[in-house]
C-alpha atoms as a PDB file:
ATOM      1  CA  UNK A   1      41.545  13.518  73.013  1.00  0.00           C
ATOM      2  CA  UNK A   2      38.726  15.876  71.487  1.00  0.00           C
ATOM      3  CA  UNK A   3      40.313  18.480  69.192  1.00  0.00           C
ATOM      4  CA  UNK A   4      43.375  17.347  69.068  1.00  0.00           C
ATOM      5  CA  UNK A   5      46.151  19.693  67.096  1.00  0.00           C
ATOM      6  CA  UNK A   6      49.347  19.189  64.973  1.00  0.00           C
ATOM      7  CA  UNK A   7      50.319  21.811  67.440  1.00  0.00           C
ATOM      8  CA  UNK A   8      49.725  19.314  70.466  1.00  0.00           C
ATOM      9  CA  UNK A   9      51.899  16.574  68.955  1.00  0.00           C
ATOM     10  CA  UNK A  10      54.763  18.457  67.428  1.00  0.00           C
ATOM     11  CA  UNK A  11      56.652  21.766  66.994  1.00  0.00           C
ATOM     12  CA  UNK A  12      54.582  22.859  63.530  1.00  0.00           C
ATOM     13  CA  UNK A  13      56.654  25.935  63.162  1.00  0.00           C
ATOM     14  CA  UNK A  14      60.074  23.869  63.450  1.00  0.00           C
ATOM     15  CA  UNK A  15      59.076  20.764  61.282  1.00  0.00           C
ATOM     16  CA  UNK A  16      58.056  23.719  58.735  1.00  0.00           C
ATOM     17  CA  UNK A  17      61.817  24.280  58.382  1.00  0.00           C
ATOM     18  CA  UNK A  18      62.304  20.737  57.272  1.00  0.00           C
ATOM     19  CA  UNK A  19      61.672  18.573  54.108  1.00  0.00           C
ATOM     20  CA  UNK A  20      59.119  16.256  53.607  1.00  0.00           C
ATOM     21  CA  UNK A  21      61.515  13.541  53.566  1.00  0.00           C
ATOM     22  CA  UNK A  22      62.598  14.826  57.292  1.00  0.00           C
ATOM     23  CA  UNK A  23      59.266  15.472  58.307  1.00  0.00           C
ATOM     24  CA  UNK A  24      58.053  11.787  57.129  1.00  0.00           C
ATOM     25  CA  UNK A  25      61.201  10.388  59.415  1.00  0.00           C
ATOM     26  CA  UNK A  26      60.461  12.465  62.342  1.00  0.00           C
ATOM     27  CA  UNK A  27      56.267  11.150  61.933  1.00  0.00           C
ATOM     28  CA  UNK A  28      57.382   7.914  61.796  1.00  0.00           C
ATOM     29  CA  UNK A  29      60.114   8.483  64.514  1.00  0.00           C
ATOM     30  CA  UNK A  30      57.566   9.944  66.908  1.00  0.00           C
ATOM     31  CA  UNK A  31      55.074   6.919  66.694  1.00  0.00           C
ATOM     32  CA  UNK A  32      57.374   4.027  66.151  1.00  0.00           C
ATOM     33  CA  UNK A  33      57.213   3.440  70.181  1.00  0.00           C
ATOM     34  CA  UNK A  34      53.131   3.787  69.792  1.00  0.00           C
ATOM     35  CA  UNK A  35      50.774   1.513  69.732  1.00  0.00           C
ATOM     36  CA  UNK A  36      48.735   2.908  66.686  1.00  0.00           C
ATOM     37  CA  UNK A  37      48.295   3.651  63.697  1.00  0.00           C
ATOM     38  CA  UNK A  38      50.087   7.089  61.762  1.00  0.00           C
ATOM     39  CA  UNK A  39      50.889   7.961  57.987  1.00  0.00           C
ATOM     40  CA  UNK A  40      51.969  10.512  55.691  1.00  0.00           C
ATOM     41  CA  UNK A  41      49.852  10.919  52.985  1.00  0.00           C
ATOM     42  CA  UNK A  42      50.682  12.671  49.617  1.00  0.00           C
ATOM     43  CA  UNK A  43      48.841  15.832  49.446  1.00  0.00           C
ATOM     44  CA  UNK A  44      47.525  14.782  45.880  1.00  0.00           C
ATOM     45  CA  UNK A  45      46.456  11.846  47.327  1.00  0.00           C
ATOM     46  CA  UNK A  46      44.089  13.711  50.131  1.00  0.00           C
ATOM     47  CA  UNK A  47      42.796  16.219  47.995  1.00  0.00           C
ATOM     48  CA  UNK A  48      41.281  13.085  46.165  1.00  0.00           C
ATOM     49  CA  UNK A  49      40.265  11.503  49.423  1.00  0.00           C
ATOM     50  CA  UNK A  50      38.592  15.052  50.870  1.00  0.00           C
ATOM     51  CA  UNK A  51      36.876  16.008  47.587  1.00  0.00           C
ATOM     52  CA  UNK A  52      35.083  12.592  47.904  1.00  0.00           C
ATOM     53  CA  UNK A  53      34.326  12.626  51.517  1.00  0.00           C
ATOM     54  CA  UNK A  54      32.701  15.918  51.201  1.00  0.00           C
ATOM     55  CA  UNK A  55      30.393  14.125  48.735  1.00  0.00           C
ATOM     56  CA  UNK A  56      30.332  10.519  50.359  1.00  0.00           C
ATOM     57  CA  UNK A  57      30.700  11.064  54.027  1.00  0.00           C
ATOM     58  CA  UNK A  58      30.427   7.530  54.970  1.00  0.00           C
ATOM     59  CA  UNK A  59      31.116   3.966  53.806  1.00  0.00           C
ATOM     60  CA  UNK A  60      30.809   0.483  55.078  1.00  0.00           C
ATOM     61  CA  UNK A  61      34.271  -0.717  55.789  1.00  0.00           C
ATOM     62  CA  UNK A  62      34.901  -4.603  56.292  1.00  0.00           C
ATOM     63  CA  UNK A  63      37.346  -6.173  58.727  1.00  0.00           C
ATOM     64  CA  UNK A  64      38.901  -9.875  58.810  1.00  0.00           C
ATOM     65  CA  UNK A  65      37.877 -11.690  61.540  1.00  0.00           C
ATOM     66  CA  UNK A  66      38.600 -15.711  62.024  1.00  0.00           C
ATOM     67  CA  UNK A  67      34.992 -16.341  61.425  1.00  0.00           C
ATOM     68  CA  UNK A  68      33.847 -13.862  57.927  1.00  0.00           C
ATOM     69  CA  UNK A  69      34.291 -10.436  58.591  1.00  0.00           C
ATOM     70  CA  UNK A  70      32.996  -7.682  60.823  1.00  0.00           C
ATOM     71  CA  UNK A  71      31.479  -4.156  59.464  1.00  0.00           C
ATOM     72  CA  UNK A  72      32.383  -0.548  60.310  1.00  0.00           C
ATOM     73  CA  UNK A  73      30.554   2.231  59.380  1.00  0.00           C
ATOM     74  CA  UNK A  74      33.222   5.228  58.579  1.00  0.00           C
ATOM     75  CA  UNK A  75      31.791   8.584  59.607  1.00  0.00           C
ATOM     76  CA  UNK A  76      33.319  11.770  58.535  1.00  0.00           C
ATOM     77  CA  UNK A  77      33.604  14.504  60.739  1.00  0.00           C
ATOM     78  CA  UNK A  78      35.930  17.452  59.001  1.00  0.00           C
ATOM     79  CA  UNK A  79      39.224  15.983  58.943  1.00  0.00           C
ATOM     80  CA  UNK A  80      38.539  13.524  61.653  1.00  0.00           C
ATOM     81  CA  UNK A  81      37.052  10.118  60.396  1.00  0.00           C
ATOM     82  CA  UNK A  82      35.209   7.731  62.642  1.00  0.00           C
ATOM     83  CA  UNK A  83      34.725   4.399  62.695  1.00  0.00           C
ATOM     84  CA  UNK A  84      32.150   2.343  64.742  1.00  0.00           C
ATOM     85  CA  UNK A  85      31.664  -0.887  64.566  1.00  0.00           C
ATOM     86  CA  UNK A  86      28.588  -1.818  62.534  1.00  0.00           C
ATOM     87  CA  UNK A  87      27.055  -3.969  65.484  1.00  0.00           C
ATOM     88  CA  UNK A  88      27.271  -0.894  68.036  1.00  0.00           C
ATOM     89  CA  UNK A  89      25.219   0.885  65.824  1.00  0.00           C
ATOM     90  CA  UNK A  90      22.729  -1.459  65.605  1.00  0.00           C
ATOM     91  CA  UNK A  91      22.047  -1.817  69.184  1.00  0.00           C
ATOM     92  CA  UNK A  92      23.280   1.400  70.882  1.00  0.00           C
ATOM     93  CA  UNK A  93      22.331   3.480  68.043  1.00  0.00           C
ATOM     94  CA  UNK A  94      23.347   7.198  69.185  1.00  0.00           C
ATOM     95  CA  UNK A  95      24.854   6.743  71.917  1.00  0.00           C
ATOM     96  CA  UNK A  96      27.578   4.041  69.877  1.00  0.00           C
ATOM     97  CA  UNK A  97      31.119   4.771  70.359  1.00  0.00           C
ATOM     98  CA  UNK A  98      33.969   5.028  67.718  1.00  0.00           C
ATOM     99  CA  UNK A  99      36.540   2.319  68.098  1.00  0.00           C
ATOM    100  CA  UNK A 100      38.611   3.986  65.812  1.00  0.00           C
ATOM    101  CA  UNK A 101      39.272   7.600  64.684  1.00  0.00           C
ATOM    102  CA  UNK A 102      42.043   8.980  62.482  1.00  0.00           C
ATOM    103  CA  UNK A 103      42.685  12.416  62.406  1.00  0.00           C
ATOM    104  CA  UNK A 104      44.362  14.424  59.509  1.00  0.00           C
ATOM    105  CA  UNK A 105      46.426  17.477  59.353  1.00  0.00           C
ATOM    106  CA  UNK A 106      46.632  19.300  55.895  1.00  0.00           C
ATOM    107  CA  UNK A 107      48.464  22.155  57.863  1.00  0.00           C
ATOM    108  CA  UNK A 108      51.915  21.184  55.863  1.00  0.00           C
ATOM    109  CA  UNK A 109      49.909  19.884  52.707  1.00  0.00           C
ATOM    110  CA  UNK A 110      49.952  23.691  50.993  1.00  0.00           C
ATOM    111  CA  UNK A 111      54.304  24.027  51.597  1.00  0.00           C
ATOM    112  CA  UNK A 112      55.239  20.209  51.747  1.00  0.00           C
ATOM    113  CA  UNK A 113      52.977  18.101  49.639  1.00  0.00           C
ATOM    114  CA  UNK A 114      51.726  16.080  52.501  1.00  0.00           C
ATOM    115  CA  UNK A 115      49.203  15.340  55.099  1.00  0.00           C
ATOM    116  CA  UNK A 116      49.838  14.050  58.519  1.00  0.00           C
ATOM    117  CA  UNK A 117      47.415  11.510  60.016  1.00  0.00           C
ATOM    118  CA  UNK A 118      47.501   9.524  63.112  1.00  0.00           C
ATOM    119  CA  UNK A 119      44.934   7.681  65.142  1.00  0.00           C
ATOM    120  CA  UNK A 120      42.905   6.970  68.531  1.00  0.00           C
ATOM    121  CA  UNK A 121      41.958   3.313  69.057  1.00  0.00           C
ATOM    122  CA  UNK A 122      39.993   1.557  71.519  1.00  0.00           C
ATOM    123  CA  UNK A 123      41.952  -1.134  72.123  1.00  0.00           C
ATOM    124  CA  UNK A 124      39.270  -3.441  74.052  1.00  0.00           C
ATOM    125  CA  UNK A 125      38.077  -3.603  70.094  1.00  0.00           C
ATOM    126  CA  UNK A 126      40.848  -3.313  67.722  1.00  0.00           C
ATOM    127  CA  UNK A 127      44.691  -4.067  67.837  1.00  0.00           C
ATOM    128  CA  UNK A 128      47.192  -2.221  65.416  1.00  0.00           C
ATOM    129  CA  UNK A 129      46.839  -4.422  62.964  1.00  0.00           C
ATOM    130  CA  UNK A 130      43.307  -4.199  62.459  1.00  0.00           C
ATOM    131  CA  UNK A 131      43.208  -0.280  63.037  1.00  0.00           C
ATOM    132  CA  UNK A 132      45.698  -0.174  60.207  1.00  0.00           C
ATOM    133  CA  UNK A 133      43.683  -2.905  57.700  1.00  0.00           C
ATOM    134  CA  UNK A 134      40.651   0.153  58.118  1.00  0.00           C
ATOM    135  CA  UNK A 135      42.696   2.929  57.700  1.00  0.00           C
ATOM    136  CA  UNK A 136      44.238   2.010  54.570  1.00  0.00           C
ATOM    137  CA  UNK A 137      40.767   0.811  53.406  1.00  0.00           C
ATOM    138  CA  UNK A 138      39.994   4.127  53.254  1.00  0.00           C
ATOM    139  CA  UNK A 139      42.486   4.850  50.411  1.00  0.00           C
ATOM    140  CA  UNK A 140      41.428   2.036  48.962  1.00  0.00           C
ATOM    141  CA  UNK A 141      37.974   3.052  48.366  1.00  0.00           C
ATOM    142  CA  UNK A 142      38.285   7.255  48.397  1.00  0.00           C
ATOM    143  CA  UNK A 143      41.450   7.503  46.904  1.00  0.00           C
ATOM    144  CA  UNK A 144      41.403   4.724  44.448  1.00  0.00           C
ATOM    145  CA  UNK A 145      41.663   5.487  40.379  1.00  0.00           C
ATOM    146  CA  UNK A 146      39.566   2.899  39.910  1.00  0.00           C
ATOM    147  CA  UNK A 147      35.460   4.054  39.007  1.00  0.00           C
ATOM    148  CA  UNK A 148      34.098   0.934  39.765  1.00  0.00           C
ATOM    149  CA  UNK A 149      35.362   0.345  43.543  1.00  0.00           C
ATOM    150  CA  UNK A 150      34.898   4.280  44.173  1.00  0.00           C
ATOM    151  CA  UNK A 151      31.414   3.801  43.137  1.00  0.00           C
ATOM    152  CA  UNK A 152      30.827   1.376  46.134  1.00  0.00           C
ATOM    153  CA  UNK A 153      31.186   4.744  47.899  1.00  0.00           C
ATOM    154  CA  UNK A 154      28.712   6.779  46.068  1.00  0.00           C
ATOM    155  CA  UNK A 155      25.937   3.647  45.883  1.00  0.00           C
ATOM    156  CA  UNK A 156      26.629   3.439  49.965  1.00  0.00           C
ATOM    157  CA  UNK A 157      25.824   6.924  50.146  1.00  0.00           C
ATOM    158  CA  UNK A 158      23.208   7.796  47.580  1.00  0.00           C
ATOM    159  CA  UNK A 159      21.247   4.623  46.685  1.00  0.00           C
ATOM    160  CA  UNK A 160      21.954   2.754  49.783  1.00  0.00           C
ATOM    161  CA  UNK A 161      19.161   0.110  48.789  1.00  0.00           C
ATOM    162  CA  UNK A 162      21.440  -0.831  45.251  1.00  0.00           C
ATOM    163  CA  UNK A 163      24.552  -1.678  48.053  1.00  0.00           C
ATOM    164  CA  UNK A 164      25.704  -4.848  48.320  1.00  0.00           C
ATOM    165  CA  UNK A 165      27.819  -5.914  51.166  1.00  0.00           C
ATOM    166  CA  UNK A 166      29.308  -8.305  49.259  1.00  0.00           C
ATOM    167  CA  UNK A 167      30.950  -5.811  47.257  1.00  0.00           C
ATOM    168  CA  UNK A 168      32.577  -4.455  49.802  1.00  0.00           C
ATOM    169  CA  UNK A 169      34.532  -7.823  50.856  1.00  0.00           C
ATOM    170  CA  UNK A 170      35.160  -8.922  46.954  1.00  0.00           C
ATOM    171  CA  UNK A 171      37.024  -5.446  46.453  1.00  0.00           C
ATOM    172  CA  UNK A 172      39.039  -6.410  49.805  1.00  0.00           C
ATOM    173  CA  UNK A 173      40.149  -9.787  48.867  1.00  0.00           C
ATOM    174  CA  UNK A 174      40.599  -8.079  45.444  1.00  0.00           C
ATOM    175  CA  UNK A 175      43.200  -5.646  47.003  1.00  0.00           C
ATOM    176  CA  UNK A 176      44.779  -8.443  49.313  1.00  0.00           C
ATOM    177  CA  UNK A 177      44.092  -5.913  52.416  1.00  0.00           C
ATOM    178  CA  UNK A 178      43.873  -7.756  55.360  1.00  0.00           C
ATOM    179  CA  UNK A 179      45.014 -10.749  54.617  1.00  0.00           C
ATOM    180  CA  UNK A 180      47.680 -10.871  57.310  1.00  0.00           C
ATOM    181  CA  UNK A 181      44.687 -10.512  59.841  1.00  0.00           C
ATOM    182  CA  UNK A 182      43.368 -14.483  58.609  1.00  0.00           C
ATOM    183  CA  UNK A 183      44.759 -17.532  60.395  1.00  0.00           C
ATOM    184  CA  UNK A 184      46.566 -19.264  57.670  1.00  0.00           C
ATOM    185  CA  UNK A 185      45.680 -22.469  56.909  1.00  0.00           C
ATOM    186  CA  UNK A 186      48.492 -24.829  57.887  1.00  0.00           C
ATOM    187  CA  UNK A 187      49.962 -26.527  54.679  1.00  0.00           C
ATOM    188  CA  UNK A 188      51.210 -30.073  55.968  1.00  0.00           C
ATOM    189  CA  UNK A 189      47.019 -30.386  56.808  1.00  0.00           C
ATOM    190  CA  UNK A 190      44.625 -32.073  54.217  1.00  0.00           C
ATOM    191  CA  UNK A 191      42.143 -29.301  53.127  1.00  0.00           C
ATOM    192  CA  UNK A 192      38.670 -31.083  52.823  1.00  0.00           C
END
C-alpha cells in the first residue's frame, strides 16, 4: 500500500466542493465499515505536529499490555509515520517491519482547515484499539501545549542518554490514554 494517495481513496476534486463538516462525515462514513484507524485533524493542530516532527522525527511510544507495557519506536517518514514495535528492532534491526503506519493528507488543510489521516495495521500485532491508543499518542506528545511532556520528544531525540522510559508511561497514565486497553480489576474481588 506504498504511496498511497488521497486521490486513491476518494474523489479530492469533489470533496473540495464540500465543507469540512461534510468532508469529516464522509471520512468517517468511508471507514466506519474498516477495521482501522482514521481521523480528521485540525489543520492548526498538524502544523504543530509537522513543525515538531521535522525537528524530532522519532519518539518512544508505550502501549498497554496485560502484563506492563510494550514500546514502539515512531519513525517519521514525510507525512507517513511508522511504528515498529520496540522488540523487532532489537532483534531484526533493519530488516524490522512497521506494525503500524498512519498516513496524512494536508491536501485540504490550505482550503478546509483540516488534515486527513488514516492507517495500515498489521493485524497479527495490533487490533483497532491499540492502533488507535498509538495514534492519538502522537498528539499527545507532538501536539500537546504542554513544554514538559513535548520535551520527552526533544530529550528522545537529542540527548537520548537523559530519556527515561518511565516518563513516557507516567505522561500516559497522566493522560488516561489507554486505559480501556487494561483488564479491569473486578470490584466484588479483595485487592491484596
Amino acid at each position: 500500500m506504498k504511496n498511497k494517495t488521497l486521490d486513491s481513496i476518494l474523489n479530492v476534486d469533489m470533496v473540495k466542493q464540500k465543507k469540512p463538516e461534510e468532508i469529516k462525515q464522509i471520512w468517517k462514513q468511508y471507514f466506519s465499515g474498516e477495521d482501522t484507524v482514521y481521523a480528521v485533524i485540525p489543520g492548526k493542530t498538524f502544523d504543530l505536529m509537522w513543525k515538531r516532527a521535522q525537528h524530532c522525527p522519532s519518539f518512544l511510544f508505550a502501549l498497554p499490555r496485560k502484563e506492563g507495557y510494550e514500546f514502539f519506536v515512531g519513525q517519521w517518514s514525510g507525512a507517513e509515520l511508522h511504528f515498529t514495535s520496540l522488540i523487532n528492532i532489537q532483534t531484526q534491526g533493519e530488516a524490522a517491519t512497521s506494525q503500524l503506519i498512519l498516513y496524512h493528507y494536508p491536501e485540504l488543510q490550505e482550503d478546509k482547515g483540516i488534515v486527513l489521516m488514516t492507517a495500515e495495521m498489521d493485524s497479527n500485532f495490533l487490533n483497532v484499539p491499540e492502533a488507535q491508543c498509538l495514534a492519538s499518542q502522537v498528539q499527545l506528545f507532538y501536539a500537546t501545549d504542554r513544554q514538559e511532556t513535548y520535551s520527552l520528544v526533544e530529550t528522545f531525540n537529542h540527548q537520548p542518554d537523559q530519556f527515561k522510559y518511565m516518563s513516557v508511561i507516567t505522561e500516559l497514565e497522566q493522560s488516561r490514554l489507554g486505559q480501556e486497553l487494561r483488564p479491569q480489576q473486578d470490584p466484588s474481588m479483595p485487592t491484596a
